[in-house]
C-alpha atoms as a PDB file:
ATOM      1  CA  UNK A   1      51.959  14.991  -2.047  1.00  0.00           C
ATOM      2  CA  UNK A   2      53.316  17.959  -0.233  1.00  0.00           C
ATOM      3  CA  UNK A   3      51.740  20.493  -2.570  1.00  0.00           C
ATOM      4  CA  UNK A   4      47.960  18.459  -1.724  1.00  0.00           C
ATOM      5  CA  UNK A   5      49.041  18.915   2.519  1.00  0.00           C
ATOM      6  CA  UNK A   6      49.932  22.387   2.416  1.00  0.00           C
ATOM      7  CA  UNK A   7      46.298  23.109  -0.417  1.00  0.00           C
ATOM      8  CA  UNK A   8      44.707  21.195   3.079  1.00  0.00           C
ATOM      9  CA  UNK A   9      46.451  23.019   5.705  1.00  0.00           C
ATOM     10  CA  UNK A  10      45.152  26.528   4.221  1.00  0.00           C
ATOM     11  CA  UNK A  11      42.071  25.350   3.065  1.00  0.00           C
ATOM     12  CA  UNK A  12      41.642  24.176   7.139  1.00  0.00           C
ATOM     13  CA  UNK A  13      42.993  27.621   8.007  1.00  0.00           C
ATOM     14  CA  UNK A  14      40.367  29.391   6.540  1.00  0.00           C
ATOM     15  CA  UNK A  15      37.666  26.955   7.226  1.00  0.00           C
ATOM     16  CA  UNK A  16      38.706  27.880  11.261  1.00  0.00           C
ATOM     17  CA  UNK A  17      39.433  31.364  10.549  1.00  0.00           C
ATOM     18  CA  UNK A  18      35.715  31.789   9.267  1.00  0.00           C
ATOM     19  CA  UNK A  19      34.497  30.042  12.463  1.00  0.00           C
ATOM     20  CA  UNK A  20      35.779  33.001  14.408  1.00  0.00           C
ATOM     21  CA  UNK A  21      36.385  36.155  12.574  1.00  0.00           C
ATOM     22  CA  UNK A  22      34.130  38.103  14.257  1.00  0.00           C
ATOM     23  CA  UNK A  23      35.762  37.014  17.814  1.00  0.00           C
ATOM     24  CA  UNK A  24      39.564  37.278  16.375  1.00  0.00           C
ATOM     25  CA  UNK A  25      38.747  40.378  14.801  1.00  0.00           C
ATOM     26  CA  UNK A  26      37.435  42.082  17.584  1.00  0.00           C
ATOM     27  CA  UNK A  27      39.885  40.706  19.894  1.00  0.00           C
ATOM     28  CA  UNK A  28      42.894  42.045  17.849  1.00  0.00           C
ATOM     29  CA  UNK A  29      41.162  45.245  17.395  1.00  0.00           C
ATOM     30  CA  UNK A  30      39.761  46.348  20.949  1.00  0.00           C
ATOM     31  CA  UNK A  31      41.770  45.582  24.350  1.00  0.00           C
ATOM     32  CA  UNK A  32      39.433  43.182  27.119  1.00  0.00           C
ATOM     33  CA  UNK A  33      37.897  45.169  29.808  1.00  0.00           C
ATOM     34  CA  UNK A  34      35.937  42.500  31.673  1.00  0.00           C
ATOM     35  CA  UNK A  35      34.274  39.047  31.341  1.00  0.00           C
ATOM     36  CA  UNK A  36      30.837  38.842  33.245  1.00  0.00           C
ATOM     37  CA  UNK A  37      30.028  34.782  33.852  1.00  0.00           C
ATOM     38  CA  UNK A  38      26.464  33.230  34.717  1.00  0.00           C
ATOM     39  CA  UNK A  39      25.981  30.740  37.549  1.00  0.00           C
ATOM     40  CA  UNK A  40      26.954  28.046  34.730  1.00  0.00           C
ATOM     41  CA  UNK A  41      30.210  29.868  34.108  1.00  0.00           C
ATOM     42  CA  UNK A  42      29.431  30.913  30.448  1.00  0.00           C
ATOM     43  CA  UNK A  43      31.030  33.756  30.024  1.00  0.00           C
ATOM     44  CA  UNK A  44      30.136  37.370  28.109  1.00  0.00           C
ATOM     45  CA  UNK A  45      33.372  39.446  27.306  1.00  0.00           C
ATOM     46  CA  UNK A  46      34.117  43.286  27.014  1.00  0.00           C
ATOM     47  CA  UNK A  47      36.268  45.229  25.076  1.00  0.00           C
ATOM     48  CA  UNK A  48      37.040  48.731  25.183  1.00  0.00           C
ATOM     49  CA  UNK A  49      36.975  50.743  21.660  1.00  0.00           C
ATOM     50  CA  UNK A  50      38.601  54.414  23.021  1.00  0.00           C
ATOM     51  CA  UNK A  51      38.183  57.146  21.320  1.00  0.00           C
ATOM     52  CA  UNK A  52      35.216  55.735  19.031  1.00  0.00           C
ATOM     53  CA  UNK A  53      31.440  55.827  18.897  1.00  0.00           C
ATOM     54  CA  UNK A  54      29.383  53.159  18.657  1.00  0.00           C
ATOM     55  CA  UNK A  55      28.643  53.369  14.987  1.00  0.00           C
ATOM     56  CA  UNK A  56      32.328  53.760  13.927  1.00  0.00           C
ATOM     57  CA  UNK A  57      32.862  50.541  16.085  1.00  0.00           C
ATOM     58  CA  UNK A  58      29.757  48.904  14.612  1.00  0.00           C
ATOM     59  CA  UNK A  59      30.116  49.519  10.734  1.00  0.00           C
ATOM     60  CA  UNK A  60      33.954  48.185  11.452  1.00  0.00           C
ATOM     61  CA  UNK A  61      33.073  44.803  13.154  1.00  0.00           C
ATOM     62  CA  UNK A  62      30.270  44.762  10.446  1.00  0.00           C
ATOM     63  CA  UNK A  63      32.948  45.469   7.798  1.00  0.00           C
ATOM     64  CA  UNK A  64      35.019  42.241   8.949  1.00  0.00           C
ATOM     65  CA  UNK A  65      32.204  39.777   9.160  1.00  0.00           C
ATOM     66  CA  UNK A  66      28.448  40.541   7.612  1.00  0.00           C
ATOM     67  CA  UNK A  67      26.785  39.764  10.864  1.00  0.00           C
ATOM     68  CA  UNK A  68      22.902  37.087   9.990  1.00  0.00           C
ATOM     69  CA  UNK A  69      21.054  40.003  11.532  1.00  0.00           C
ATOM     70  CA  UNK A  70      21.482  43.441  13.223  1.00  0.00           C
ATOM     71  CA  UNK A  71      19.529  46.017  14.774  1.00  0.00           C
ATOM     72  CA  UNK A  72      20.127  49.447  16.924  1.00  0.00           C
ATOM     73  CA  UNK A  73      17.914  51.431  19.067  1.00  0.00           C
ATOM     74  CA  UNK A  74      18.998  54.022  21.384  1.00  0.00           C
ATOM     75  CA  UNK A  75      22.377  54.434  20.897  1.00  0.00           C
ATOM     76  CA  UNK A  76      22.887  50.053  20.714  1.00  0.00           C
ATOM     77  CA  UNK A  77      23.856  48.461  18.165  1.00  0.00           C
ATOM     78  CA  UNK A  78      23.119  44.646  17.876  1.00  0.00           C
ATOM     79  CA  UNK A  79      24.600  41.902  15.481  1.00  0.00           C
ATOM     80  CA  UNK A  80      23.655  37.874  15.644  1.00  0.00           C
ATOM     81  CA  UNK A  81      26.270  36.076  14.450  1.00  0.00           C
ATOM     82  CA  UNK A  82      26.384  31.994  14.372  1.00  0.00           C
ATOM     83  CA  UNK A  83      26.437  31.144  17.627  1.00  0.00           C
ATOM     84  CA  UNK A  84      27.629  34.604  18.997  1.00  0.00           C
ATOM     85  CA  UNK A  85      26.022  38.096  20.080  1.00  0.00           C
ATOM     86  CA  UNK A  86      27.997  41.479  19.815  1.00  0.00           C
ATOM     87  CA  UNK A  87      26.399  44.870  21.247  1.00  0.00           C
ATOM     88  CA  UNK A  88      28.100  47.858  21.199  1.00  0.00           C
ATOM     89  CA  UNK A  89      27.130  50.554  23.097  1.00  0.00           C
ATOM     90  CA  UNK A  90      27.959  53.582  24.501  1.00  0.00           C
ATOM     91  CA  UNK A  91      30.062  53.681  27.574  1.00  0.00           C
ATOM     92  CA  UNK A  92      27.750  55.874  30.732  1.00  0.00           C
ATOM     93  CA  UNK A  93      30.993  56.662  32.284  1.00  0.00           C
ATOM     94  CA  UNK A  94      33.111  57.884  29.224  1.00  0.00           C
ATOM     95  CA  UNK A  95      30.878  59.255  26.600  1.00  0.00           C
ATOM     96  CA  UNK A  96      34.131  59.046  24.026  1.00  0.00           C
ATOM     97  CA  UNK A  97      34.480  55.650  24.861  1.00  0.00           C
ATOM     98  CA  UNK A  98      32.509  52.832  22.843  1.00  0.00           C
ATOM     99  CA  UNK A  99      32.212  49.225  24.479  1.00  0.00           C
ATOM    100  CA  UNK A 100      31.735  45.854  22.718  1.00  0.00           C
ATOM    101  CA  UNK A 101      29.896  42.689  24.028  1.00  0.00           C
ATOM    102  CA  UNK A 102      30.412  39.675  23.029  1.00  0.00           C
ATOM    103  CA  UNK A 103      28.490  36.953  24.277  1.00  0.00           C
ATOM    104  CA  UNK A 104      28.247  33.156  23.277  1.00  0.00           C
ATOM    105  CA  UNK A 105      25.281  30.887  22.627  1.00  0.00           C
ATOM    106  CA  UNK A 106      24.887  29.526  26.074  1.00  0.00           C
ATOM    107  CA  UNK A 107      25.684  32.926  27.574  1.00  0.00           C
ATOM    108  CA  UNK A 108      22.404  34.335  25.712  1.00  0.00           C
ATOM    109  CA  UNK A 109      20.588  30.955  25.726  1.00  0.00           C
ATOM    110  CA  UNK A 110      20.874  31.115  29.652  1.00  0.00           C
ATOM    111  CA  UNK A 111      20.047  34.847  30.391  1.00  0.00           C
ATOM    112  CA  UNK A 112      18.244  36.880  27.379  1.00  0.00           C
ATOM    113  CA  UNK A 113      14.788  36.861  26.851  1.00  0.00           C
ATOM    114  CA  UNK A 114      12.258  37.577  24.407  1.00  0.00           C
ATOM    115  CA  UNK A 115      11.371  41.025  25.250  1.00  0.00           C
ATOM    116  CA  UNK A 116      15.151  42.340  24.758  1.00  0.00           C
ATOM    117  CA  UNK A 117      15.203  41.142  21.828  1.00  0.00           C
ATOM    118  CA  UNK A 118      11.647  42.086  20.677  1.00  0.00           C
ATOM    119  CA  UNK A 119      12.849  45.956  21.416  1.00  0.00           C
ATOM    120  CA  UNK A 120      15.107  45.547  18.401  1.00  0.00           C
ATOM    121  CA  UNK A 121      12.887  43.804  16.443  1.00  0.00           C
ATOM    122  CA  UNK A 122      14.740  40.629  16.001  1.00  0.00           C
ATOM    123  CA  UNK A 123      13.399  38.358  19.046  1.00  0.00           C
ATOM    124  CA  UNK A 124      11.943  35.310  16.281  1.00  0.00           C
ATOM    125  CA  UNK A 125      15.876  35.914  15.027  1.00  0.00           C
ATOM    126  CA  UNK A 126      17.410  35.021  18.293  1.00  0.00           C
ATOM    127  CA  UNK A 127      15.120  32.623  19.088  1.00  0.00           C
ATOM    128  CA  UNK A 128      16.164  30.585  15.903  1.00  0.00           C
ATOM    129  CA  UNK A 129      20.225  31.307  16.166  1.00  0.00           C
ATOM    130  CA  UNK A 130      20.272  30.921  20.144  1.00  0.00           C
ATOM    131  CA  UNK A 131      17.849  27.922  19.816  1.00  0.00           C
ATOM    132  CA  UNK A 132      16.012  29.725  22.599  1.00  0.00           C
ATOM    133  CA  UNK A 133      12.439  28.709  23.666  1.00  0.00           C
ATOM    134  CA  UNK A 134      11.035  32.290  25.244  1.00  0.00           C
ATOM    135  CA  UNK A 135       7.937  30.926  26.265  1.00  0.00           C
ATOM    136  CA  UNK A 136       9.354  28.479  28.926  1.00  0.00           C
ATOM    137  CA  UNK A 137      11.778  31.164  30.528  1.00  0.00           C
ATOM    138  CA  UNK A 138      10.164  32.469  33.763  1.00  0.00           C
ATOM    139  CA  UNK A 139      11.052  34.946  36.572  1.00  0.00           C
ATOM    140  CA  UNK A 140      14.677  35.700  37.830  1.00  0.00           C
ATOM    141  CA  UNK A 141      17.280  37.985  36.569  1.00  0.00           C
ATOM    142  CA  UNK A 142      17.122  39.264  32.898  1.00  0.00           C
ATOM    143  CA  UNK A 143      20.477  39.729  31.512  1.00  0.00           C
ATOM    144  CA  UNK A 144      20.682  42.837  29.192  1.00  0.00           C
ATOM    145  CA  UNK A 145      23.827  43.619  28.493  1.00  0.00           C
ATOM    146  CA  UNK A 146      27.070  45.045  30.729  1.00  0.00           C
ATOM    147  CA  UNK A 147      25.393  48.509  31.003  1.00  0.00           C
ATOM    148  CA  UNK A 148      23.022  48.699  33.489  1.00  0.00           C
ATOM    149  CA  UNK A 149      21.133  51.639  35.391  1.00  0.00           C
ATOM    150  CA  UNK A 150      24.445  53.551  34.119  1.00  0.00           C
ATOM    151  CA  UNK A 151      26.904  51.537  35.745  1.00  0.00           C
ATOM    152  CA  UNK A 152      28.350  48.380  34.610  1.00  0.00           C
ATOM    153  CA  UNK A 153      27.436  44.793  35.984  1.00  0.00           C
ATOM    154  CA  UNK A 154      30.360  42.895  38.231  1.00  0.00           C
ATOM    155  CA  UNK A 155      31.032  39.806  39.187  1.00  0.00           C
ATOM    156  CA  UNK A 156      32.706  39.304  43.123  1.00  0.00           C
ATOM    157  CA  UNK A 157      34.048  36.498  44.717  1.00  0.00           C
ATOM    158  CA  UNK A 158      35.590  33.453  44.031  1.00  0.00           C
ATOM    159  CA  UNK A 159      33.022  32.089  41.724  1.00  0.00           C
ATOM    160  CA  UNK A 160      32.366  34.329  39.018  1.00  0.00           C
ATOM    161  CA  UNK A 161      28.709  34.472  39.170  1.00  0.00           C
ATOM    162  CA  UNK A 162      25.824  37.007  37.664  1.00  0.00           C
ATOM    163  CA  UNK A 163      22.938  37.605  40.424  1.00  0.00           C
ATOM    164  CA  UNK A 164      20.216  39.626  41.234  1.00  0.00           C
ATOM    165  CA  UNK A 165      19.818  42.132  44.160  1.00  0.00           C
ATOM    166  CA  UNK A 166      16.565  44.087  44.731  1.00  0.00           C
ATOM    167  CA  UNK A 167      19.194  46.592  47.011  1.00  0.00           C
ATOM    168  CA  UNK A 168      21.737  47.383  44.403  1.00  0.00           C
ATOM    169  CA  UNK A 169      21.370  50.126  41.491  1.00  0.00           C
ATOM    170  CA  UNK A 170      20.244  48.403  38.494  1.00  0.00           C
ATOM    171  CA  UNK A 171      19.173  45.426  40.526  1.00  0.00           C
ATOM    172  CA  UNK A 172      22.982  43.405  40.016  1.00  0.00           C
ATOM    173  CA  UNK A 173      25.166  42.739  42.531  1.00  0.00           C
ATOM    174  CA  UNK A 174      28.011  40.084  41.953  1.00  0.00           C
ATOM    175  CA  UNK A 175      28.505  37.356  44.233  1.00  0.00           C
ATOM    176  CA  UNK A 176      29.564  33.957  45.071  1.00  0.00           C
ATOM    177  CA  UNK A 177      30.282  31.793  48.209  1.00  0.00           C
ATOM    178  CA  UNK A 178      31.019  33.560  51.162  1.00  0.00           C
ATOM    179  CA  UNK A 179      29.862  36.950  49.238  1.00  0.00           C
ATOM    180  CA  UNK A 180      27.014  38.768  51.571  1.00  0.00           C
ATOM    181  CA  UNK A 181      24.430  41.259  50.558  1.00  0.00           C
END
């Protein structure tokens, strides 16, 4: 009896590790920088790879988990996962620095669309992993990752939100209640 509990008890271990190898691998690997949330608080975190470029940090996520489909363009690097995005991409204001991405289902679901995806080649991809429908999604903000116009996007105030500003560089501001233009 106690040899079948403890055959269960790893088996379950590995059925959870598998879940999230890609997310406990990166998060033992790089230190957070930043979580960026959407109106509906779904959140997109950022780690910091120092010292590293973005293909170094790429082929070693890769290495841990075989991502369903990747793509890179311009110095990005993209992997779908179940249920999960990673980018890695080059950070504007340390060139030696490499940043990671990692954003869940919702989190893309809610602010991706097709054409981001189309520049990699992979938006039919997304569409079917995210369960996205890029047809219905209209005007507003289009998330693209935590790089934008060079800087990075922010979130102010006391709820963490991700809006657009026509004003601010890169067209991001963050906000909340009681957060002005």
């Amino acid at each position: 009896m106690k040899r079948w509990i403890s055959y269960s008890f790893f088996l379950l271990l590995i059925i959870m590790g598998g879940c999230s190898s890609v997310q406990g691998a990166v998060d033992n690997t790089y230190p957070l920088e930043d979580i960026v949330y959407d109106d509906r608080e779904n959140k997109s975190e950022i780690y910091r790879a120092s010292n590293q470029t973005v293909t170094t940090v790429a082929n070693q996520i890769m290495d841990t988990n075989e991502p369903m489909y990747e793509a890179s363009k311009n110095g990005r690097h993209l992997m779908i996962y179940d249920d999960l995005l990673v980018q890695v991409f080059e950070d504007p204001k340390d060139a030696n620095d490499s940043l990671v991405e990692m954003s869940g289902e919702e989190f893309v679901r809610n602010n991706y669309s097709t054409a981001f995806f189309s520049d990699y080649g992979i938006a039919r991809e997304a569409e079917k992993e995210f369960d996205m429908d890029f047809e219905s999604r209209g005007g507003g903000f289009i998330y693209t990752g935590y790089i934008l116009g060079g800087g990075y996007v922010k979130n102010s105030g006391k709820l963490p939100t991700l809006r657009y500003s026509s004003n601010s560089p890169g067209g991001i501001r963050g906000g909340g209640p009681g957060t002005g233009k």
